[in-house]
PDB file of N, CA and C in Angstrom:
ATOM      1  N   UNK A   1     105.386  19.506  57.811  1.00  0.00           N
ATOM      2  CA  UNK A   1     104.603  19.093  58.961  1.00  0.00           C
ATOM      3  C   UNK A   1     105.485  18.960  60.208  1.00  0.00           C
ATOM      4  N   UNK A   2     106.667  18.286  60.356  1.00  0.00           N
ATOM      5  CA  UNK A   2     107.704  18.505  61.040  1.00  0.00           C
ATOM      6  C   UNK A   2     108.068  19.752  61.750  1.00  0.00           C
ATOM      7  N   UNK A   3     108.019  20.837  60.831  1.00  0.00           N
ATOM      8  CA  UNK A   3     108.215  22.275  61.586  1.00  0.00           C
ATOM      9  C   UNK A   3     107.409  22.689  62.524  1.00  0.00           C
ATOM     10  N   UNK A   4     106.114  22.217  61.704  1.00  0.00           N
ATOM     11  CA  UNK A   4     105.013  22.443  62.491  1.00  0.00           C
ATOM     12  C   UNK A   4     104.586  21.988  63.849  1.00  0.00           C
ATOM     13  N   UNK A   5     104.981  20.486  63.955  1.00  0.00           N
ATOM     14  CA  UNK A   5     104.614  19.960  64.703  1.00  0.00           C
ATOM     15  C   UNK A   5     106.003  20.242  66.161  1.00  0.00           C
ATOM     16  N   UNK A   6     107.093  21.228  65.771  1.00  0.00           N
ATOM     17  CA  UNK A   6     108.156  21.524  66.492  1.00  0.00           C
ATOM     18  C   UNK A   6     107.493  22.601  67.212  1.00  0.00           C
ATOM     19  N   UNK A   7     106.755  23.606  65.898  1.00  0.00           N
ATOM     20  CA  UNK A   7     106.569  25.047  66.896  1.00  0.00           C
ATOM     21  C   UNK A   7     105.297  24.234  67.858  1.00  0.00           C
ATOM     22  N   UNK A   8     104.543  23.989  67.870  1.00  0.00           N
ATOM     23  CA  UNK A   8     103.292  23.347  68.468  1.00  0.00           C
ATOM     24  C   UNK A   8     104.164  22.975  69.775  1.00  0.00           C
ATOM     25  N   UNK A   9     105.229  21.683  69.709  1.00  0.00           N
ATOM     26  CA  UNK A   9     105.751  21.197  70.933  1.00  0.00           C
ATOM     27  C   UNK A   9     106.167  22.943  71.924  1.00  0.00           C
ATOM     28  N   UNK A  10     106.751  23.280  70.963  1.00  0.00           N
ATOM     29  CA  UNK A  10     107.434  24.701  71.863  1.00  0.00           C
ATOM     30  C   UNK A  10     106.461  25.457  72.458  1.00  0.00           C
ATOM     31  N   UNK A  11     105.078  25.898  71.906  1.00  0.00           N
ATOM     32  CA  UNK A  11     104.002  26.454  72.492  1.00  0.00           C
ATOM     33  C   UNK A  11     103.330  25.798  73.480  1.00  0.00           C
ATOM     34  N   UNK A  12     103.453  24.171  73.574  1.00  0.00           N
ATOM     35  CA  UNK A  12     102.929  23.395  74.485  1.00  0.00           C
ATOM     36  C   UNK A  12     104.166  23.726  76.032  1.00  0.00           C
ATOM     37  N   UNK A  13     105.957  23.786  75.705  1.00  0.00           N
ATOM     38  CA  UNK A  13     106.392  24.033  76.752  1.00  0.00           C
ATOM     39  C   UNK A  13     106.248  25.135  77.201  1.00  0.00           C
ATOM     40  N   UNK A  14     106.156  26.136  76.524  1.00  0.00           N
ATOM     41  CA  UNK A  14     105.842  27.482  77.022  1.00  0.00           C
ATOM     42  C   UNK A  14     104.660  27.768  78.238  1.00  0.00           C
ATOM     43  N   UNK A  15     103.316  26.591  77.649  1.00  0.00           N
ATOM     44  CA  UNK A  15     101.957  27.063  78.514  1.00  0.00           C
ATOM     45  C   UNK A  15     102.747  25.988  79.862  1.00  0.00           C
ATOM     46  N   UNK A  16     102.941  24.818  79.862  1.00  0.00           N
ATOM     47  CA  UNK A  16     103.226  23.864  80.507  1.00  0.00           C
ATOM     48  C   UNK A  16     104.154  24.624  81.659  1.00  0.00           C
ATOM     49  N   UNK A  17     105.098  25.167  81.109  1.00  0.00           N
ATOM     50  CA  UNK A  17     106.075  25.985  81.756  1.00  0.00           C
ATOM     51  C   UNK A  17     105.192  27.038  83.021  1.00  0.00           C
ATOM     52  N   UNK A  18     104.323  28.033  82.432  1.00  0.00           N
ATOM     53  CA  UNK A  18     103.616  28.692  83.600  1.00  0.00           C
ATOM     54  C   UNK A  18     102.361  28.062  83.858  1.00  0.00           C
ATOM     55  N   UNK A  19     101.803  27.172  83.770  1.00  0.00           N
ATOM     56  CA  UNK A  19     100.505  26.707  83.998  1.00  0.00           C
ATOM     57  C   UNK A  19     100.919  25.473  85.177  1.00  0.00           C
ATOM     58  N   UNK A  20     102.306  24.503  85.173  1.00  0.00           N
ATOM     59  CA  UNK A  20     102.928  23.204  86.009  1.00  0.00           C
ATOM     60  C   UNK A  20     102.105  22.326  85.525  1.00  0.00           C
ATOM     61  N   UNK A  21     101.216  21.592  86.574  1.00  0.00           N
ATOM     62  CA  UNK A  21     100.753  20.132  86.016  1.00  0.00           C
ATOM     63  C   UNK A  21      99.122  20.640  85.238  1.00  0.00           C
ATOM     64  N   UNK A  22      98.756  20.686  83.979  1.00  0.00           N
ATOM     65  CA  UNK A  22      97.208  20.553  83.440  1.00  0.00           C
ATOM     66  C   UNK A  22      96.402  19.592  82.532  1.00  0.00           C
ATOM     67  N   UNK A  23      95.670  19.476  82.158  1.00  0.00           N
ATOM     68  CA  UNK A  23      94.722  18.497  81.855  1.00  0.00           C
ATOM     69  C   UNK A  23      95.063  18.522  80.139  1.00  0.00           C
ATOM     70  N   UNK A  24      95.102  17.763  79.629  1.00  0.00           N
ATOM     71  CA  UNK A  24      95.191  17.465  78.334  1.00  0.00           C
ATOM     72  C   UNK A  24      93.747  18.400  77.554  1.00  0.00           C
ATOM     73  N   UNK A  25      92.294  18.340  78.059  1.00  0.00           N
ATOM     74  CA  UNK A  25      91.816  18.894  77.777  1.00  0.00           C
ATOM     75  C   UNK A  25      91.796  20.122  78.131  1.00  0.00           C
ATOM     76  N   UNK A  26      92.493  20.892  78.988  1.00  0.00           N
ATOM     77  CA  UNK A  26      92.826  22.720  79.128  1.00  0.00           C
ATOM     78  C   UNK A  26      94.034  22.882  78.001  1.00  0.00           C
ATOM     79  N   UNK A  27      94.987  22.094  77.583  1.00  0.00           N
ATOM     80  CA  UNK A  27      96.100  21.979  76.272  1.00  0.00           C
ATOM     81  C   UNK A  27      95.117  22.728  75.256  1.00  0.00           C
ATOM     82  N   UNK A  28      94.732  21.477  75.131  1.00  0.00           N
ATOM     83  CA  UNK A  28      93.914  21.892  73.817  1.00  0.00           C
ATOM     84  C   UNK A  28      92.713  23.201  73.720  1.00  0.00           C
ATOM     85  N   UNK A  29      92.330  23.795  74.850  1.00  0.00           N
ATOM     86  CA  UNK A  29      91.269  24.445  75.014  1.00  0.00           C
ATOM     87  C   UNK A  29      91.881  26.117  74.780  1.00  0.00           C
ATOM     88  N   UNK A  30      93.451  25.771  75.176  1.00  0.00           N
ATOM     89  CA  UNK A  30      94.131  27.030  75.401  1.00  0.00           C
ATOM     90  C   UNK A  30      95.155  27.120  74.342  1.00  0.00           C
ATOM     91  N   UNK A  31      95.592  26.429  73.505  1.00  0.00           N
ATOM     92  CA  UNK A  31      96.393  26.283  72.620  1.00  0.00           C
ATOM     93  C   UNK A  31      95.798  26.482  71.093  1.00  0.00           C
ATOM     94  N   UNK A  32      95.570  27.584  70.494  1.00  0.00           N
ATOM     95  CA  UNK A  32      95.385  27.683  68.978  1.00  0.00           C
ATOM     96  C   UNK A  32      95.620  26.873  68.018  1.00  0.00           C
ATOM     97  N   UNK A  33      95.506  25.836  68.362  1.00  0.00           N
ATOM     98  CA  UNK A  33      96.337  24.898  67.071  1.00  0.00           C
ATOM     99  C   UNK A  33      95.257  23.658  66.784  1.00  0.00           C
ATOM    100  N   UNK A  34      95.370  23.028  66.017  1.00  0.00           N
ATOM    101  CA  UNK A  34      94.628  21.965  65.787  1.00  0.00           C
ATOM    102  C   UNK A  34      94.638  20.659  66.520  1.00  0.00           C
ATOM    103  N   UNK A  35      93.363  20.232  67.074  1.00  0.00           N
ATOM    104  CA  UNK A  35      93.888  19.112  68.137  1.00  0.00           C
ATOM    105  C   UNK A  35      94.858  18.126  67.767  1.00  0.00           C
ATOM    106  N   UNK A  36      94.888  17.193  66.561  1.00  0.00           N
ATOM    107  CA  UNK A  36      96.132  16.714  65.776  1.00  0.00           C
ATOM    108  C   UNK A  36      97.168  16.868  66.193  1.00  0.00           C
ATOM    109  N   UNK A  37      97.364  18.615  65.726  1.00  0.00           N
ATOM    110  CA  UNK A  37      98.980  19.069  65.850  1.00  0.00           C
ATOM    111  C   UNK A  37      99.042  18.999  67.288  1.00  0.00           C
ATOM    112  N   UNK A  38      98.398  19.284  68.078  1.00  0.00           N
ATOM    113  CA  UNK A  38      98.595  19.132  69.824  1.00  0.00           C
ATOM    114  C   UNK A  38      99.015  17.520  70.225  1.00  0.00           C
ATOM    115  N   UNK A  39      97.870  16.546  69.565  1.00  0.00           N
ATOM    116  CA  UNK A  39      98.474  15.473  69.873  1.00  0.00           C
ATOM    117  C   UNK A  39      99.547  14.917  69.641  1.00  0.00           C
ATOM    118  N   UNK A  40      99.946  15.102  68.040  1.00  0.00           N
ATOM    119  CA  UNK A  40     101.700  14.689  67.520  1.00  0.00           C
ATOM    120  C   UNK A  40     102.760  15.038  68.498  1.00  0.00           C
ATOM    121  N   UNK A  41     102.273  16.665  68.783  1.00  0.00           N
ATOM    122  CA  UNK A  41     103.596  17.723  69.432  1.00  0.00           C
ATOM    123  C   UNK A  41     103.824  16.862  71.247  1.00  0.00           C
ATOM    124  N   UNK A  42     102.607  16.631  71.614  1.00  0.00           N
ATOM    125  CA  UNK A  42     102.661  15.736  72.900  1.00  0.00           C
ATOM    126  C   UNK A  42     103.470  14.628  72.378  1.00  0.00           C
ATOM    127  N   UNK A  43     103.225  13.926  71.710  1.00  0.00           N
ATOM    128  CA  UNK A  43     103.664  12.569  71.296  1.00  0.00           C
ATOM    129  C   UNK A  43     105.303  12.850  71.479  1.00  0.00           C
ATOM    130  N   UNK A  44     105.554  13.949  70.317  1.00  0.00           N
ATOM    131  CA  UNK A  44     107.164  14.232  70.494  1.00  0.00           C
ATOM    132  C   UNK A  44     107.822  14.469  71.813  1.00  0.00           C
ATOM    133  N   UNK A  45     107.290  15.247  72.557  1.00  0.00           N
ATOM    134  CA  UNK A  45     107.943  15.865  73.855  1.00  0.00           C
ATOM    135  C   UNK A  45     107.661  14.493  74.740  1.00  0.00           C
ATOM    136  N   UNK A  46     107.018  13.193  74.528  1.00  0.00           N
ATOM    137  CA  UNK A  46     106.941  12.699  75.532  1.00  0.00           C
ATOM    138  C   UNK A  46     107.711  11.389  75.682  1.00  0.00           C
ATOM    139  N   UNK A  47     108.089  11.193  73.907  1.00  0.00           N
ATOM    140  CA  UNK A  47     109.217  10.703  73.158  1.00  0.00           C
ATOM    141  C   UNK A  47     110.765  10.986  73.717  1.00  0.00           C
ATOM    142  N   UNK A  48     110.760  12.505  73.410  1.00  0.00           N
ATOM    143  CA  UNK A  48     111.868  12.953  74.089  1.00  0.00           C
ATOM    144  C   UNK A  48     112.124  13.242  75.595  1.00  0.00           C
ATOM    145  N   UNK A  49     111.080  12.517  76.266  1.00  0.00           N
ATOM    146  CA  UNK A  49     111.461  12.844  77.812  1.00  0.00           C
ATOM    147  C   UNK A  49     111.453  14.054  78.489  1.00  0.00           C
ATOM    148  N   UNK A  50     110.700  14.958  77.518  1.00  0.00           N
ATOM    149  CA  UNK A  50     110.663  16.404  78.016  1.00  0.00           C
ATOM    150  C   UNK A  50     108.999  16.449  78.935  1.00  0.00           C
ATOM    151  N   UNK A  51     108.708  15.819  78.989  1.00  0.00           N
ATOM    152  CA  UNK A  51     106.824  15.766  79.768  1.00  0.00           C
ATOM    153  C   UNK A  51     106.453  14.591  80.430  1.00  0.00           C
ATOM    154  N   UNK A  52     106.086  14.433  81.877  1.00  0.00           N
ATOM    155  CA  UNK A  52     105.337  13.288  82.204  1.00  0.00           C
ATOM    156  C   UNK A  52     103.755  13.479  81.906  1.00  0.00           C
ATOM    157  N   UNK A  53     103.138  12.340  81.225  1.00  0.00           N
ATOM    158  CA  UNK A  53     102.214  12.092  81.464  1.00  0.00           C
ATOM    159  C   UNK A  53     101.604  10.831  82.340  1.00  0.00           C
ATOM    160  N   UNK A  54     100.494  11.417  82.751  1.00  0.00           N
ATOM    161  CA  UNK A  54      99.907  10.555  83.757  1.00  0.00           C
ATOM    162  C   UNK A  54      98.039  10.029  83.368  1.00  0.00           C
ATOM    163  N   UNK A  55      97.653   9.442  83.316  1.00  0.00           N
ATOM    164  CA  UNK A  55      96.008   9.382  83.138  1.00  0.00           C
ATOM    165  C   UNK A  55      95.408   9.110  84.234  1.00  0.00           C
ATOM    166  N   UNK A  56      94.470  10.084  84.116  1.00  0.00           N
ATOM    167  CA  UNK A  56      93.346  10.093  85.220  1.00  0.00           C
ATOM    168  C   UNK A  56      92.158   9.644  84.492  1.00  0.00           C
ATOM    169  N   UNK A  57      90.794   9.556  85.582  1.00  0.00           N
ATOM    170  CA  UNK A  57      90.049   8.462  85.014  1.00  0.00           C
ATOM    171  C   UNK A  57      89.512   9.123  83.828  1.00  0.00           C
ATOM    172  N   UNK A  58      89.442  10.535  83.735  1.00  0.00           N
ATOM    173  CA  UNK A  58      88.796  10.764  82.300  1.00  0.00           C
ATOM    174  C   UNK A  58      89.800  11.376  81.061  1.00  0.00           C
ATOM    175  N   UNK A  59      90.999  11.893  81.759  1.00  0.00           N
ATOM    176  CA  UNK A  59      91.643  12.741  81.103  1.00  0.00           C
ATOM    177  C   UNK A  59      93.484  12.445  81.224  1.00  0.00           C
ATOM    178  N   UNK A  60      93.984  13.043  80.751  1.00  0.00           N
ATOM    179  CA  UNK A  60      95.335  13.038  81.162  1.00  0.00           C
ATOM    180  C   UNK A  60      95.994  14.473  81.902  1.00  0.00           C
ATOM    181  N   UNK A  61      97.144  14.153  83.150  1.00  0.00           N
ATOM    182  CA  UNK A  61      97.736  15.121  83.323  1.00  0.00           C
ATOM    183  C   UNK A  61      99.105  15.170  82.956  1.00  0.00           C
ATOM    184  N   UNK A  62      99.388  16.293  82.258  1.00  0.00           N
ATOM    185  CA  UNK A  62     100.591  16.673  82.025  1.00  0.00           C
ATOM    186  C   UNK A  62     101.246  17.776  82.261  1.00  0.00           C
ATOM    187  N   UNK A  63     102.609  17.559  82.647  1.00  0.00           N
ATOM    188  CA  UNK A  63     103.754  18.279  83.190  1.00  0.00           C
ATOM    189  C   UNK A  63     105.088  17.697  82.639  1.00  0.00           C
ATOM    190  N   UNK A  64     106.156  18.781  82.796  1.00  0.00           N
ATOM    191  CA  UNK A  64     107.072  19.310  82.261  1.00  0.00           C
ATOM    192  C   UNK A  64     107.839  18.443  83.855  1.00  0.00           C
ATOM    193  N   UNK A  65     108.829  17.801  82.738  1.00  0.00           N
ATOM    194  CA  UNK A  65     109.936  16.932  83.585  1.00  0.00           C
ATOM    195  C   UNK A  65     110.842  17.537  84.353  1.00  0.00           C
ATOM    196  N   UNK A  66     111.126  17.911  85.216  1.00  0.00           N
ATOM    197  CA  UNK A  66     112.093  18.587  86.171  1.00  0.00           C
ATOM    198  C   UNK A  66     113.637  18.358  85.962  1.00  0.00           C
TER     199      UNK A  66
END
């Protein structure tokens, strides 16, 4: 699950990377993976300081830390 939840983070920097700041719900809308594995893989990258997140009133925005 670990591996898994690594490639997931990496596909999340990849979209994050050309997309800049998007909505937690376009993540998941555009990302093949299971919402779960999207949420863990956020969890990690945001753990590791690789993503700000921010919440807006319905959703979250996220971007890739400079």
């Amino acid at each position: 699950m670990i591996t898994e939840i690594g490639i997931v983070a990496g596909e999340i920097w990849h979209f994050l990377d050309q997309n800049q700041e998007v909505t937690l719900s376009k993540i998941i809308s555009n990302i093949d993976r299971p919402r779960d594995n999207i949420l863990m893989s956020l969890g990690w990258l945001a753990r590791e300081g690789h993503i700000l997140l921010l919440q807006d009133k319905k959703d979250y925005r996220i971007s890739l830390r400079k």
